[in-house]
C-alpha atoms as a PDB file:
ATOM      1  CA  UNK A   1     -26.402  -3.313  -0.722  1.00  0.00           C
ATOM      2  CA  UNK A   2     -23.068  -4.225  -0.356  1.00  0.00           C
ATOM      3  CA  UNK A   3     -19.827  -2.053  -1.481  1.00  0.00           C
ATOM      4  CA  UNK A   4     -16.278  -2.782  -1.352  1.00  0.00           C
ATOM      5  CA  UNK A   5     -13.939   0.103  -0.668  1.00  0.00           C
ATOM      6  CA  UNK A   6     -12.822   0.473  -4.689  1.00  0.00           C
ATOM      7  CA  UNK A   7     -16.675   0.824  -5.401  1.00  0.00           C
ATOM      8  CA  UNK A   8     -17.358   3.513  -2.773  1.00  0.00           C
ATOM      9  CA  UNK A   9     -13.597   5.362  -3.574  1.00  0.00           C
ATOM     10  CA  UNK A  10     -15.269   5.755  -7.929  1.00  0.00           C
ATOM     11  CA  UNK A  11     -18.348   7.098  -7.142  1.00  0.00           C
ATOM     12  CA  UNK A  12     -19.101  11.035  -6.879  1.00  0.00           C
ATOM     13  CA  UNK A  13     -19.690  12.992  -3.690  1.00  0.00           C
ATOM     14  CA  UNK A  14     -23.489  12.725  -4.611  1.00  0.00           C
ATOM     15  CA  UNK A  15     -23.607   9.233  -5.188  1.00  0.00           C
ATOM     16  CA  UNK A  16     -21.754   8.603  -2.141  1.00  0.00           C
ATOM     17  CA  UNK A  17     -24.164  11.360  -0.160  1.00  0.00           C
ATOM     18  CA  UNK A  18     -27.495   9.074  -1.513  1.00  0.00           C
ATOM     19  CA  UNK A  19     -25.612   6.148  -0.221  1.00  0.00           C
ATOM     20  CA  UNK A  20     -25.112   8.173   3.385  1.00  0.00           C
ATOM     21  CA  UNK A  21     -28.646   9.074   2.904  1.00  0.00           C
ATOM     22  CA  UNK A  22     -29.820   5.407   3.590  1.00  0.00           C
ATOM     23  CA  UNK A  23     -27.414   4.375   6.187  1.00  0.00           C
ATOM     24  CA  UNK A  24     -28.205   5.012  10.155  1.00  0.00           C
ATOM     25  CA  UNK A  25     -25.317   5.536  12.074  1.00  0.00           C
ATOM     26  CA  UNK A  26     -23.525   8.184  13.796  1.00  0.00           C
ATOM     27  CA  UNK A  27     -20.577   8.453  11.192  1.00  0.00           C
ATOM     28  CA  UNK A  28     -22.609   9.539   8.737  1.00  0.00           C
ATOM     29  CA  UNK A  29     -24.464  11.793  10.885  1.00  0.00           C
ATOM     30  CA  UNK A  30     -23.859  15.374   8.609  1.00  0.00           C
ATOM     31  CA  UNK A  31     -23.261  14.140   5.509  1.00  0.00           C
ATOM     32  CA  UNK A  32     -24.583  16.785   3.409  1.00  0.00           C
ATOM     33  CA  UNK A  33     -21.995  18.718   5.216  1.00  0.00           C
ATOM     34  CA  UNK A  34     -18.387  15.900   4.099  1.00  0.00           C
ATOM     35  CA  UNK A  35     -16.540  16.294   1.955  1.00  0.00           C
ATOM     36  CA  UNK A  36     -15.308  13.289  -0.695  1.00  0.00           C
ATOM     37  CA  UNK A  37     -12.826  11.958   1.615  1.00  0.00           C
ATOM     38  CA  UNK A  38     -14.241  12.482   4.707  1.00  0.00           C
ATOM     39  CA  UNK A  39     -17.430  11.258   3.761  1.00  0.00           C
ATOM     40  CA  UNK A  40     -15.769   8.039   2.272  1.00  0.00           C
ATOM     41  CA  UNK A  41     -13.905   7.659   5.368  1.00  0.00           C
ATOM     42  CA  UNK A  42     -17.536   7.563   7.278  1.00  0.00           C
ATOM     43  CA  UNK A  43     -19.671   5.034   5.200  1.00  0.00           C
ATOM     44  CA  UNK A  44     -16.759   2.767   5.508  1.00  0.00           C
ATOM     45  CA  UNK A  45     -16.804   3.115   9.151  1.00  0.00           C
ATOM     46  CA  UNK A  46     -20.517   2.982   8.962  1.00  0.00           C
ATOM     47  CA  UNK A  47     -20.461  -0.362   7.027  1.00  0.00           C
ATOM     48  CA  UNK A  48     -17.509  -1.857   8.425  1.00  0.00           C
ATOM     49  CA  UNK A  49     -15.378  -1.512   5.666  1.00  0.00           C
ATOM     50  CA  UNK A  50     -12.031  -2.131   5.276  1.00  0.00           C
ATOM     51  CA  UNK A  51     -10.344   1.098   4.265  1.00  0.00           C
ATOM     52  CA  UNK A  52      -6.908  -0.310   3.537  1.00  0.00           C
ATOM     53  CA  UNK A  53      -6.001  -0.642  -0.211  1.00  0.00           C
ATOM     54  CA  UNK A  54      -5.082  -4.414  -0.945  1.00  0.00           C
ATOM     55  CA  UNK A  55      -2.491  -4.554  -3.399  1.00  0.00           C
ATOM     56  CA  UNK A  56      -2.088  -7.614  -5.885  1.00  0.00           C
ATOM     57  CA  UNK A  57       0.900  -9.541  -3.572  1.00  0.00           C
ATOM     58  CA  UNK A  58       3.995  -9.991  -5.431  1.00  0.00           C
ATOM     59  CA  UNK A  59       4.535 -13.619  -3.322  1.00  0.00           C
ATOM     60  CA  UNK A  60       6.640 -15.370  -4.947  1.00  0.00           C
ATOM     61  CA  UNK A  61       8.852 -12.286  -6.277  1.00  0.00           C
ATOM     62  CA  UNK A  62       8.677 -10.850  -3.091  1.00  0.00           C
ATOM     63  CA  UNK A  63      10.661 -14.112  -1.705  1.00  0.00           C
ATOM     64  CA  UNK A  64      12.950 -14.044  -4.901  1.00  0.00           C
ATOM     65  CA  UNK A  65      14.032 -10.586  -3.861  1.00  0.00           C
ATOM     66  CA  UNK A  66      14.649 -11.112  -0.443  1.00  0.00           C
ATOM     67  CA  UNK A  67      16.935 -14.337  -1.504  1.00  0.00           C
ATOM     68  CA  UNK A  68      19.181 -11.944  -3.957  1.00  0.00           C
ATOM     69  CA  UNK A  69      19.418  -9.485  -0.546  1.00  0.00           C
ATOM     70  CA  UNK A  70      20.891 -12.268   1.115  1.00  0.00           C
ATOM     71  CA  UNK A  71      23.265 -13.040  -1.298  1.00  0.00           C
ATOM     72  CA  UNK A  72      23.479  -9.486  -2.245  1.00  0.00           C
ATOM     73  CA  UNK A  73      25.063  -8.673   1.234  1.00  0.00           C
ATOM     74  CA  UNK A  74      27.277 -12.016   1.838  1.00  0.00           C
ATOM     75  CA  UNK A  75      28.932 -10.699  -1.476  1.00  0.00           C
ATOM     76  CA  UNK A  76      29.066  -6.852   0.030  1.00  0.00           C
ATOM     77  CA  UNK A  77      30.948  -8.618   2.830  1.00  0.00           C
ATOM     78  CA  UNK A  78      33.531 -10.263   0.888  1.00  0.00           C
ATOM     79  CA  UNK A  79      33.726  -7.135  -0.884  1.00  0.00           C
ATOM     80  CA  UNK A  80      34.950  -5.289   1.967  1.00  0.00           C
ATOM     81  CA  UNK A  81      37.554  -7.680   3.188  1.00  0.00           C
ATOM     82  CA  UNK A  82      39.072  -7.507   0.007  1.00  0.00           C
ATOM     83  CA  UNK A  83      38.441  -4.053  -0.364  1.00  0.00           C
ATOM     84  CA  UNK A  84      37.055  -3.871  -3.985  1.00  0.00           C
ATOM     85  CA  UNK A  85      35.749  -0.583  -3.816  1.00  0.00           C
ATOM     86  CA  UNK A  86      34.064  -0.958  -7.469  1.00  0.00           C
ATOM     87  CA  UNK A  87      31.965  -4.341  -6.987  1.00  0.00           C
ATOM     88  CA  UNK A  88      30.997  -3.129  -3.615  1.00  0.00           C
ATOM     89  CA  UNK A  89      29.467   0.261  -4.902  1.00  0.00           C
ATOM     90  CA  UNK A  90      27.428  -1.908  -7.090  1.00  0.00           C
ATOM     91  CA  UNK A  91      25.916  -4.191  -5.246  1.00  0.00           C
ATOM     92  CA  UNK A  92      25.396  -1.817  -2.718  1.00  0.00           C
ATOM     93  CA  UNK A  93      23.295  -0.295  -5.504  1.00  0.00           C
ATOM     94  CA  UNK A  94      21.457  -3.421  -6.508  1.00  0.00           C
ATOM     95  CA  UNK A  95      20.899  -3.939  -2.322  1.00  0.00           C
ATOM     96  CA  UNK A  96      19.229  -0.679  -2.617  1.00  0.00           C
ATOM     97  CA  UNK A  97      17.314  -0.673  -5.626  1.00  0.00           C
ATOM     98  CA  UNK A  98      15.657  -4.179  -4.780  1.00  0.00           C
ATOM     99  CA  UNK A  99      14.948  -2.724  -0.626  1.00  0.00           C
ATOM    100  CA  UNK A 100      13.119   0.153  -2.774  1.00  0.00           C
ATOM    101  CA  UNK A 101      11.416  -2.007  -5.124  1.00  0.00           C
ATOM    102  CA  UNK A 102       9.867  -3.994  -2.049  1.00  0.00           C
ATOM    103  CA  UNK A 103       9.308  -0.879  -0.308  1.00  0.00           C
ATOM    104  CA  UNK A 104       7.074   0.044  -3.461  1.00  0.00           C
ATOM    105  CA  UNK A 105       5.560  -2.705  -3.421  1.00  0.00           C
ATOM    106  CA  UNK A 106       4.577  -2.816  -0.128  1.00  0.00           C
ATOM    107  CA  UNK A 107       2.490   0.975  -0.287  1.00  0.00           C
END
């Protein structure tokens, strides 16, 4: 029997306690006594799972947006020596909604 993380994380606590139930190791030692998350947290570490939620990689985007930074802040500079208050308060917004859009991405 072999489970990936998503598998274990959609079952109930009683399918999960059945699955402790075969498993010898000293994680699961108790089990009747976990909790969901807890007792998630154990049969991974029992099985040598990888708890860490993979998220589909947004690559390619990811580089786009990085680029537009770039040029995002060598126009904020030119901004400031000409002191254009306006343009610079926008793409000083733009910088900061594409930083939080990564950021988002990155959870």
């Amino acid at each position: 029997m072999s489970f990936t993380y998503e598998e274990l994380k959609k079952k109930t606590v009683a399918e999960l306690r059945e699955i402790a139930k075969g498993i010898e190791h000293e994680a699961v030692q108790g089990y009747t006594q976990l909790n969901k998350e807890h007792l998630l947290a154990a049969i991974c570490k029992a099985l040598d799972l990888d708890m860490h939620v993979h998220h589909a990689a947004t690559g390619e985007n990811k580089t786009r947006m990085k680029k537009e930074i770039r040029e995002l802040r060598k126009k904020r500079d030119e901004a400031l020596t000409a002191h254009d208050h306006q343009s610079l308060k926008r793409i000083r917004q733009k910088i900061k909604h594409l930083k939080k859009t990564l950021r988002r991405q990155a959870i």
